[in-house]
C-alpha atoms as a PDB file:
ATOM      1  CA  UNK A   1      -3.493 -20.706 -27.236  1.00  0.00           C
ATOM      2  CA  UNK A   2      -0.688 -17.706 -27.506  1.00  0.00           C
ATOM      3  CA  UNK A   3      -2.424 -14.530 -26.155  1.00  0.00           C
ATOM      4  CA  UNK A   4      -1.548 -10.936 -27.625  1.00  0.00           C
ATOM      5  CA  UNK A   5      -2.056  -7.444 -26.381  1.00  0.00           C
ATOM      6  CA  UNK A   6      -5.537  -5.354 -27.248  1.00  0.00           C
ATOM      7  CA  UNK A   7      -5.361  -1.664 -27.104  1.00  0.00           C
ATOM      8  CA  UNK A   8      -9.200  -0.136 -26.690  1.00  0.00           C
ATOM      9  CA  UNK A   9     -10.415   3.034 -26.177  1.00  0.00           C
ATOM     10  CA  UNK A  10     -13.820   2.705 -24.187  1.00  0.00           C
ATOM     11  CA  UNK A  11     -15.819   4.943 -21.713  1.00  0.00           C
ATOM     12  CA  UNK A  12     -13.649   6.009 -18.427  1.00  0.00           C
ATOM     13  CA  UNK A  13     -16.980   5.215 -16.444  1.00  0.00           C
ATOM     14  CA  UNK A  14     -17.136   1.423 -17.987  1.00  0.00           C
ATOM     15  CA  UNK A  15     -13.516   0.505 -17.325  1.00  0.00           C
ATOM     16  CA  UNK A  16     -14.109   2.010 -13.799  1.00  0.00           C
ATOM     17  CA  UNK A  17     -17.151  -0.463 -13.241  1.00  0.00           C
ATOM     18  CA  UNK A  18     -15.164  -3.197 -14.770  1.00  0.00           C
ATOM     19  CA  UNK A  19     -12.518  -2.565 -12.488  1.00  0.00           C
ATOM     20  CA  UNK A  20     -14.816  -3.175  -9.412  1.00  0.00           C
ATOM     21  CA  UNK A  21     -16.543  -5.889 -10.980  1.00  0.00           C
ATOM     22  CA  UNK A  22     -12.989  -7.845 -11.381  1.00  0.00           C
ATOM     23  CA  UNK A  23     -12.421  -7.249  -7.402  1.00  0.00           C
ATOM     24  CA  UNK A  24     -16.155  -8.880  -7.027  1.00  0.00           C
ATOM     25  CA  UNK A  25     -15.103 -11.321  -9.035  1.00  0.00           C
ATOM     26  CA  UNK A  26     -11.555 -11.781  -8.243  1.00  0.00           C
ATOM     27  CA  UNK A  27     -10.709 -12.158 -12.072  1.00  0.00           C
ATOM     28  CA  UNK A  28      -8.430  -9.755 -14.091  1.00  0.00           C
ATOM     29  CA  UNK A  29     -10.116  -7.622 -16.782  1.00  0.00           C
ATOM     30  CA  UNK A  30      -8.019  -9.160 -19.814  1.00  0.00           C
ATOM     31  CA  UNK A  31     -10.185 -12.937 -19.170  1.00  0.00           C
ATOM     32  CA  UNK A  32     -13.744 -10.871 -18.358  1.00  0.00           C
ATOM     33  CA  UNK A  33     -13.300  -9.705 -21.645  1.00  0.00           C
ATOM     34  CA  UNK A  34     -11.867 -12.812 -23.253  1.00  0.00           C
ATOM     35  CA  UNK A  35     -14.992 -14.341 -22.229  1.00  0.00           C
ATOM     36  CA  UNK A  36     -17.422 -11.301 -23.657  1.00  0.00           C
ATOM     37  CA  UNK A  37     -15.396 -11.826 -26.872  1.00  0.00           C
ATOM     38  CA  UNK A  38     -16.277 -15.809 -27.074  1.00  0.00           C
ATOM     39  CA  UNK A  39     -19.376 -15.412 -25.717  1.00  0.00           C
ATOM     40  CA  UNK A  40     -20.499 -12.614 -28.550  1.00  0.00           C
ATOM     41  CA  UNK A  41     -19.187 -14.819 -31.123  1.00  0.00           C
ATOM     42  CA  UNK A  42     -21.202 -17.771 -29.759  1.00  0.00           C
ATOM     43  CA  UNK A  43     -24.104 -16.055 -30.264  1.00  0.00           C
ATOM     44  CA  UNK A  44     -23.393 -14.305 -33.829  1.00  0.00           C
ATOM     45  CA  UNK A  45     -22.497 -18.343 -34.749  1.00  0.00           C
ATOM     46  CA  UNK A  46     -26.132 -19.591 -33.087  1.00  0.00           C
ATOM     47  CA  UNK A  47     -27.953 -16.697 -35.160  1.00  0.00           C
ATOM     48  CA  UNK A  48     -26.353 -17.617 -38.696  1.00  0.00           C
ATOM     49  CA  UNK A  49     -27.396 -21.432 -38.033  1.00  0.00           C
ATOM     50  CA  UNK A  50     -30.943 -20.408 -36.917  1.00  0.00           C
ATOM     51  CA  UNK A  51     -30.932 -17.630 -40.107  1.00  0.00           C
ATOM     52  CA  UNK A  52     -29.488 -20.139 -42.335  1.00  0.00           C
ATOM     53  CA  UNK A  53     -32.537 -22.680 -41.292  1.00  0.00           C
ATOM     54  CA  UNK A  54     -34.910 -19.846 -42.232  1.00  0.00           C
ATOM     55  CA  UNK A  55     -33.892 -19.446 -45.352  1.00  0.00           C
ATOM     56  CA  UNK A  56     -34.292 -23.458 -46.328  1.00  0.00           C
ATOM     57  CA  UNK A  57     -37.805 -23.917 -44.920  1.00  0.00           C
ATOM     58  CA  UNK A  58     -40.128 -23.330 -47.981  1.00  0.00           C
END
């Protein structure tokens, strides 16, 4: 999959406890948040399906 820059703006305090938590994890901050991104639209996906099944029970 082709990758493409991200320019955020987000608390100087967060991206300074990211930082660490890439050394901790020896992974760069661009895949840590490639995975947040997947991982939040997992979730949105598993809520619609479980919303969706709501809505067809009588």
């Amino acid at each position: 999959m082709a990758r493409k820059k991200l320019t955020l703006s987000v608390d100087a305090e967060l991206i300074e406890r990211m930082k660490v938590q890439c050394v901790m994890e020896k992974r760069d901050l661009s895949t840590i948040t490639e995975d947040l991104y997947s991982n939040y639209l997992e979730r949105f996906a598993q809520f619609e399906k479980l919303m969706e099944k709501k809505k067809k029970k009588p």
